[in-house]
C-alpha atoms as a PDB file:
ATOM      1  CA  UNK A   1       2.896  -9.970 -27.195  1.00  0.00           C
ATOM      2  CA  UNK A   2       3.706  -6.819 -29.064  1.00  0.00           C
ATOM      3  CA  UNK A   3       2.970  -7.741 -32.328  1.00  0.00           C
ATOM      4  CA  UNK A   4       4.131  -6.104 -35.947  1.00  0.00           C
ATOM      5  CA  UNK A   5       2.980  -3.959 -38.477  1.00  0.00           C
ATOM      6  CA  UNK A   6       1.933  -6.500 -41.200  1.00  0.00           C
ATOM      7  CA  UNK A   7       2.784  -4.075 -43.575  1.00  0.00           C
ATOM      8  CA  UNK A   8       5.721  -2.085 -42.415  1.00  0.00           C
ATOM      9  CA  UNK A   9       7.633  -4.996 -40.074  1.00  0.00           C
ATOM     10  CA  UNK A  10       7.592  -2.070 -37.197  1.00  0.00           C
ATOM     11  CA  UNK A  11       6.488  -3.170 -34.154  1.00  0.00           C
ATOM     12  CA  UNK A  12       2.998  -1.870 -32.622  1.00  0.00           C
ATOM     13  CA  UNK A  13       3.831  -0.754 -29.024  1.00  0.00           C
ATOM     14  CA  UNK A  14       7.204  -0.423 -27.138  1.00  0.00           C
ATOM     15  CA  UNK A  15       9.231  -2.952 -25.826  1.00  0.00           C
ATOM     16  CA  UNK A  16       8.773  -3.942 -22.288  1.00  0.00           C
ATOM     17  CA  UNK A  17      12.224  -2.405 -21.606  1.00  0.00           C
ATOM     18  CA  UNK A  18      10.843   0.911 -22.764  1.00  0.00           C
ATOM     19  CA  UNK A  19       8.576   0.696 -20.579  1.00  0.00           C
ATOM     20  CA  UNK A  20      10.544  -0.180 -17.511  1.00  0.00           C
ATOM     21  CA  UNK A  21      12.491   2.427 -18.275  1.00  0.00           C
ATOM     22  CA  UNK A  22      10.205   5.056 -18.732  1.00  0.00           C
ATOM     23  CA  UNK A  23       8.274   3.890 -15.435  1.00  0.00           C
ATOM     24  CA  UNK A  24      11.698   4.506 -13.736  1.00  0.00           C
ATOM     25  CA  UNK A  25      12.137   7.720 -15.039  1.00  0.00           C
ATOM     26  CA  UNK A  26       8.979   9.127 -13.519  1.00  0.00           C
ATOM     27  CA  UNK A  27       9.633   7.253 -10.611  1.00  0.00           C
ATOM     28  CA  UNK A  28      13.092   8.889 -10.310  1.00  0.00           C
ATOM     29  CA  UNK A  29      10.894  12.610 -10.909  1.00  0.00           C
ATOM     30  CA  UNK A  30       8.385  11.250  -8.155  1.00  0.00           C
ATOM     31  CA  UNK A  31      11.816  10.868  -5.953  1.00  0.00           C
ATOM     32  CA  UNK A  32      12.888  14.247  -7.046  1.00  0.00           C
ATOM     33  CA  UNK A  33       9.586  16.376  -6.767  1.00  0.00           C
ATOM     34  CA  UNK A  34       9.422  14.797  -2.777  1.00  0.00           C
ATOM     35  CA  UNK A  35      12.785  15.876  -1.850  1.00  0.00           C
ATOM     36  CA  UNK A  36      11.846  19.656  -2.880  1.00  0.00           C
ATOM     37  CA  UNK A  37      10.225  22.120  -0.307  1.00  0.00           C
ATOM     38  CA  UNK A  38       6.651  23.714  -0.222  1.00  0.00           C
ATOM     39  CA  UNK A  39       7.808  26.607  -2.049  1.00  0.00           C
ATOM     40  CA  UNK A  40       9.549  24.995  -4.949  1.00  0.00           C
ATOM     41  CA  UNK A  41       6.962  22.705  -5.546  1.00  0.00           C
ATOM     42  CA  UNK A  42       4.448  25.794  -5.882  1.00  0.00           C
ATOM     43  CA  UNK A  43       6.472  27.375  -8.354  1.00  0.00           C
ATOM     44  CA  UNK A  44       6.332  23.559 -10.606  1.00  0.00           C
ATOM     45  CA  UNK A  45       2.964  23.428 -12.859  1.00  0.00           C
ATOM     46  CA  UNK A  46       2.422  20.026 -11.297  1.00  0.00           C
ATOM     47  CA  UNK A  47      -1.560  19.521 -11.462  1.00  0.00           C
ATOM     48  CA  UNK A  48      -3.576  19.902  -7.887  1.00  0.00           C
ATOM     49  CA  UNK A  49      -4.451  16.335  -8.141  1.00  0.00           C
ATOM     50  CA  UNK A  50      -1.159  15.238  -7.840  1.00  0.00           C
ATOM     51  CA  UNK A  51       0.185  17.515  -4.730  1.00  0.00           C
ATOM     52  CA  UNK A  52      -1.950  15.340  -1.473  1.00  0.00           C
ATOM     53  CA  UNK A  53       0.210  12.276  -3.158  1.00  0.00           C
ATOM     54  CA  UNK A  54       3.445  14.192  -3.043  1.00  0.00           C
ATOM     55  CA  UNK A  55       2.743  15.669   0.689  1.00  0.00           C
ATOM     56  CA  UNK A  56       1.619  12.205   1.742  1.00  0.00           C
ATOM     57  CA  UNK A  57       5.041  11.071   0.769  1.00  0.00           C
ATOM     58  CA  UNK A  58       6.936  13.596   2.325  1.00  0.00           C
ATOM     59  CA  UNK A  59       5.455  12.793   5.284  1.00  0.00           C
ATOM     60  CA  UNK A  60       6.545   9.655   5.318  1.00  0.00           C
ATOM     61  CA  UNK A  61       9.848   8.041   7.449  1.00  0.00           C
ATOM     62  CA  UNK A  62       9.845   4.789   7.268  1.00  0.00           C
ATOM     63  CA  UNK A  63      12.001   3.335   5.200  1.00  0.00           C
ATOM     64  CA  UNK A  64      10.000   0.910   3.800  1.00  0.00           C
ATOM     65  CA  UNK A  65       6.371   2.756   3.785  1.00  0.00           C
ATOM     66  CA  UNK A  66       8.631   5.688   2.036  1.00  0.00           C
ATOM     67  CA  UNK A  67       9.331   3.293  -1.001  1.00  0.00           C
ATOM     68  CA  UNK A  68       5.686   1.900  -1.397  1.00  0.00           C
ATOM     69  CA  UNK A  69       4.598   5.800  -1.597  1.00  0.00           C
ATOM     70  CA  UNK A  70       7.072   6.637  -3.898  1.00  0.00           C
ATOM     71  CA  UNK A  71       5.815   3.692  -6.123  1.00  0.00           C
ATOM     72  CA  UNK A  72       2.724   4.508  -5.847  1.00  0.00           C
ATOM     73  CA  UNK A  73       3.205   8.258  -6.951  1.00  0.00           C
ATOM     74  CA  UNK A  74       4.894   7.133  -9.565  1.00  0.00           C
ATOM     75  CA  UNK A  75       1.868   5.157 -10.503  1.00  0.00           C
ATOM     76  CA  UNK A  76      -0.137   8.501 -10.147  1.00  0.00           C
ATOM     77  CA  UNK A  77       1.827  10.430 -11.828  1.00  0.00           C
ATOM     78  CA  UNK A  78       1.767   7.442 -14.996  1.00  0.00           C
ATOM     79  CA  UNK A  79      -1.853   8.677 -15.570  1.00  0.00           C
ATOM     80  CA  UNK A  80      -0.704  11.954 -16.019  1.00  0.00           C
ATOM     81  CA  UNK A  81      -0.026  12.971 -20.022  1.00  0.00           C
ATOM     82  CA  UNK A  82       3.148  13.351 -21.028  1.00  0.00           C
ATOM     83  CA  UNK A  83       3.208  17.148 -21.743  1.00  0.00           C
ATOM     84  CA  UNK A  84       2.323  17.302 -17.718  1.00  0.00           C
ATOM     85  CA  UNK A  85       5.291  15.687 -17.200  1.00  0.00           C
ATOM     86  CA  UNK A  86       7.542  17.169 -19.523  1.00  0.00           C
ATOM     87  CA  UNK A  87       6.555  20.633 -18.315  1.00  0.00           C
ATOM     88  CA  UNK A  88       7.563  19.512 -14.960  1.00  0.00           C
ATOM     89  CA  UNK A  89      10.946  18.049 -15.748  1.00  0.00           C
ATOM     90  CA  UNK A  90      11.338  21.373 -18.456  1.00  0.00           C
ATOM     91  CA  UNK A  91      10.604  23.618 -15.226  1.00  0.00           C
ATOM     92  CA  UNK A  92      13.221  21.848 -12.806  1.00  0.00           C
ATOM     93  CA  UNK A  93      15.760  21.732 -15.531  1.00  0.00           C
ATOM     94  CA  UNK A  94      18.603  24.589 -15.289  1.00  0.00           C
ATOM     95  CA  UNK A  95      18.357  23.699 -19.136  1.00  0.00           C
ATOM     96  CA  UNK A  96      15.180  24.160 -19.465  1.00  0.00           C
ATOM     97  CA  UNK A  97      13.169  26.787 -21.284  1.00  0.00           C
ATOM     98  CA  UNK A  98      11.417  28.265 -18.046  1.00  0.00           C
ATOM     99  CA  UNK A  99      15.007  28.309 -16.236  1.00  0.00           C
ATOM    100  CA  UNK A 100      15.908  30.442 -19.254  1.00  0.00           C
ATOM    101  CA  UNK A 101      13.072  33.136 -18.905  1.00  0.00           C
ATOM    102  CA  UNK A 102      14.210  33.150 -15.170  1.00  0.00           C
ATOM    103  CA  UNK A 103      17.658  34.011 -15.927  1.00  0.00           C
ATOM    104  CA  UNK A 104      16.799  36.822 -18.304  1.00  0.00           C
ATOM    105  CA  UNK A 105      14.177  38.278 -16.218  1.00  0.00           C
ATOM    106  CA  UNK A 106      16.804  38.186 -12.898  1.00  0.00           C
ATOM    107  CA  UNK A 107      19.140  40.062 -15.674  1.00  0.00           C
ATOM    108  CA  UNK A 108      16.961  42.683 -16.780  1.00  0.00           C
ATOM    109  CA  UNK A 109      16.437  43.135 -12.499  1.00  0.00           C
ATOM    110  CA  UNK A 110      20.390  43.444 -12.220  1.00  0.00           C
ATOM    111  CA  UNK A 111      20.356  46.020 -15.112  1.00  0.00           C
ATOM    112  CA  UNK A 112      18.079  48.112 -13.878  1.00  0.00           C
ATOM    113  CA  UNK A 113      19.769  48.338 -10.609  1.00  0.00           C
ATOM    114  CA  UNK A 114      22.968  48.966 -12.339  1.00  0.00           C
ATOM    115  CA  UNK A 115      21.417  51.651 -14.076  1.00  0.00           C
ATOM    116  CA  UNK A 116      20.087  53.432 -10.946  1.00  0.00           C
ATOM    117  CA  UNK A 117      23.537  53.033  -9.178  1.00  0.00           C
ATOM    118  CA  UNK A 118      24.783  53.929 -12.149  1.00  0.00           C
ATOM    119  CA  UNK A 119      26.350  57.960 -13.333  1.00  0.00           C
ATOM    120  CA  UNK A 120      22.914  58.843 -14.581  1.00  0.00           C
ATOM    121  CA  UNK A 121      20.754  57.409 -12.026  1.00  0.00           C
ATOM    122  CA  UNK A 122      18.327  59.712 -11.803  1.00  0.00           C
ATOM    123  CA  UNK A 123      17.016  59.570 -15.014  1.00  0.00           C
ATOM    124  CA  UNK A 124      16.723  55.773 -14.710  1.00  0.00           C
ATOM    125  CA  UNK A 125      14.842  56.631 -11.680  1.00  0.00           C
ATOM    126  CA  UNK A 126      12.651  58.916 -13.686  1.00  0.00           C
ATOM    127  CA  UNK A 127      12.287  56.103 -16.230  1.00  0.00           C
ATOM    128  CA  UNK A 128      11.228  53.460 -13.638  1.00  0.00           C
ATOM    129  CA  UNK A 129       8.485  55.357 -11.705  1.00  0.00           C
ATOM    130  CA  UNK A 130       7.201  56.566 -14.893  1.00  0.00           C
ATOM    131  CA  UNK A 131       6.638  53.140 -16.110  1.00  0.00           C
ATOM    132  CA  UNK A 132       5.802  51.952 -12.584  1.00  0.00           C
ATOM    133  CA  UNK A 133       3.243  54.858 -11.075  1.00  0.00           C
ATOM    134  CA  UNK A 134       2.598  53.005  -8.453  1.00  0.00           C
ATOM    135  CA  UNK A 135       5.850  52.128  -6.982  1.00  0.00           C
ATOM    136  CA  UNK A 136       6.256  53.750  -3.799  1.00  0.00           C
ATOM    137  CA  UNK A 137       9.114  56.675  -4.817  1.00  0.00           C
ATOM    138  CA  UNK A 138      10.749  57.769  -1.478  1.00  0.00           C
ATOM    139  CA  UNK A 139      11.591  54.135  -0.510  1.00  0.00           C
ATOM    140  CA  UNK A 140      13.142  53.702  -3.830  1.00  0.00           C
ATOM    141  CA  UNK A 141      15.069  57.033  -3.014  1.00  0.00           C
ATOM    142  CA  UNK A 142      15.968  56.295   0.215  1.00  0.00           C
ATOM    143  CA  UNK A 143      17.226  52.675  -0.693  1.00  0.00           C
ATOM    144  CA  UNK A 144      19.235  54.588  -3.610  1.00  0.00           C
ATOM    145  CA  UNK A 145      20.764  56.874  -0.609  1.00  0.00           C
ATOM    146  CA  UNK A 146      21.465  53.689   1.125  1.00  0.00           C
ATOM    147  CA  UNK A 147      23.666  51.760  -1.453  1.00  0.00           C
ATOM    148  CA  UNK A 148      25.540  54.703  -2.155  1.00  0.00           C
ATOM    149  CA  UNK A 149      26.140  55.248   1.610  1.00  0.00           C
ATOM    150  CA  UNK A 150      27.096  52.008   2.283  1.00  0.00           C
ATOM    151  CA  UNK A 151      29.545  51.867  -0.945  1.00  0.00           C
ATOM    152  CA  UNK A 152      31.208  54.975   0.557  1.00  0.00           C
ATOM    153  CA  UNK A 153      31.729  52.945   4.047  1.00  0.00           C
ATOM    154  CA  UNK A 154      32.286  49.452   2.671  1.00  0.00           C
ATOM    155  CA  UNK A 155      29.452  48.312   4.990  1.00  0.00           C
ATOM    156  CA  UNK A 156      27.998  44.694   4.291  1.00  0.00           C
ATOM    157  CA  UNK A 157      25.921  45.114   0.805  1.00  0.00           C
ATOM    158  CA  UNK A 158      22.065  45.080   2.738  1.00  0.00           C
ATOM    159  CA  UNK A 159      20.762  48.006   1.183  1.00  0.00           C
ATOM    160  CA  UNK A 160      21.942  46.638  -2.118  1.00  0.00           C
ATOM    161  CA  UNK A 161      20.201  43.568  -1.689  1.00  0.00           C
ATOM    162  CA  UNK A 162      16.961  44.846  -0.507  1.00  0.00           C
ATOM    163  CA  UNK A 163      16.808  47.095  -3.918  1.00  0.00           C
ATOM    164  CA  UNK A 164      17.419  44.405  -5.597  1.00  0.00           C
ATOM    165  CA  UNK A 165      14.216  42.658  -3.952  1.00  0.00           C
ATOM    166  CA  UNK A 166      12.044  45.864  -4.271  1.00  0.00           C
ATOM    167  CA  UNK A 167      12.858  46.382  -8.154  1.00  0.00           C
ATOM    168  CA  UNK A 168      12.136  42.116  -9.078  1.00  0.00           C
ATOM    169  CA  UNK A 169       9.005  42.691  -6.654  1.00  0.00           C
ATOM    170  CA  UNK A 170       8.092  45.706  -9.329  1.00  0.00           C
ATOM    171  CA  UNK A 171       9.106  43.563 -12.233  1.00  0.00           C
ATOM    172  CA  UNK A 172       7.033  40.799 -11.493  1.00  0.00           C
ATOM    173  CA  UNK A 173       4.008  42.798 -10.562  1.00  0.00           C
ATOM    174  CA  UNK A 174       4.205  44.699 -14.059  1.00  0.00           C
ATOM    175  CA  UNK A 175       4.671  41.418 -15.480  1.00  0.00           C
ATOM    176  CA  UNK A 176       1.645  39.663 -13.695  1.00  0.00           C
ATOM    177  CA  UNK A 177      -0.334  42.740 -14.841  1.00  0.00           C
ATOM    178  CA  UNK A 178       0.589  42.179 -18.727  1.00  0.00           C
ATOM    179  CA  UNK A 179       0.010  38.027 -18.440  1.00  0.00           C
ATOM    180  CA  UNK A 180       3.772  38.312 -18.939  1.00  0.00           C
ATOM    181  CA  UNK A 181       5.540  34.897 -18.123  1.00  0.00           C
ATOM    182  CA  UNK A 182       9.471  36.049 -17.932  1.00  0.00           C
ATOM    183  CA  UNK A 183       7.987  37.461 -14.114  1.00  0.00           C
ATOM    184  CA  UNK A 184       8.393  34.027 -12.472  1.00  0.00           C
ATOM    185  CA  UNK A 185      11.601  34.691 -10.536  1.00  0.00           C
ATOM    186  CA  UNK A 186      12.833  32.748  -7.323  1.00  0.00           C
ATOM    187  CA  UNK A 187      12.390  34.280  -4.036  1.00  0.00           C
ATOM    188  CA  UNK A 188      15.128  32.083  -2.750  1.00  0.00           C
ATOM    189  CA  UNK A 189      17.722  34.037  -4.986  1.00  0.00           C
ATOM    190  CA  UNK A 190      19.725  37.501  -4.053  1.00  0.00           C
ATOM    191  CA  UNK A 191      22.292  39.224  -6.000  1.00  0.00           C
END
């Protein structure tokens, strides 16, 4: 039995319909976190503890093995605390706050490109190596030379892309280097 507040009239712990539901909720994120590939789930903060029970399920084919595993991931994943959780479901959420810092940080990429393709390019260029010494300065050149050339000939956009990768692989370095957290970007993504 639940039992009340004496005092109050509220009642002590949640209903047992709470409780289903919230068990089915992290069994649907169980469900979710298993469909996803190796590299997704490394980019999730889903603790180390939890990641032989989600590869265990993956593995998995059986139809009716598959749903045992899945409930008893689910059960795993109960012990975890909530803010575990809720970090996970914030960082698979295109709502989400981490989706957000994403976003921006693939923007400022796209910006900086722009701004290198752009009428004053080479002072961008001057801008970028000086706040990125290490960035090696004759591919960025020749990658420059590239885009431009391939504009000129309407050629597929290769070049373009490959900047793109270079300049988010800078980003994210300088950004790993400052403990900055707008550098987690997807590798799955080009412009």
């Amino acid at each position: 039995m639940r039992g009340r507040d004496e005092d109050t009239g509220e009642f002590l712990s949640p209903s047992r319909s709470e409780q289903r539901r919230a068990a089915l909720d992290v069994l649907e994120l169980g469900e979710q976190l298993t469909a996803m590939t190796a590299t997704q789930l490394g980019r999730l903060p889903i603790p180390e503890e939890l990641m032989p029970h989600i590869r265990e399920t993956q593995r998995i084919t059986s139809h009716g093995a598959r749903k045992r595993q899945h409930a008893y991931l689910a059960k795993q994943m109960r012990k975890l605390d909530d803010d575990e959780l809720e970090a996970i479901r914030d960082a698979m959420s295109k709502d989400g706050e981490a989706a957000r810092r994403e976003t921006a940080a693939l923007h400022r990429v796209e910006a900086l490109r722009d701004a290198l393709l752009g009428d004053d390019g080479d002072a961008a260029l001057t801008d970028l190596l000086a706040a990125h010494p290490h960035a090696d300065r004759q591919q960025l050149r020749q990658l420059l030379r590239n885009v431009r050339e391939e504009r000129a000939k309407n050629k597929p956009p290769r070049a373009f892309r490959e900047l793109f990768r270079v300049l988010r692989e800078l980003q994210a370095e300088a950004g790993d280097a400052t403990g900055d957290d707008d550098a987690t970007l997807d590798d799955d993504s080009d412009a």
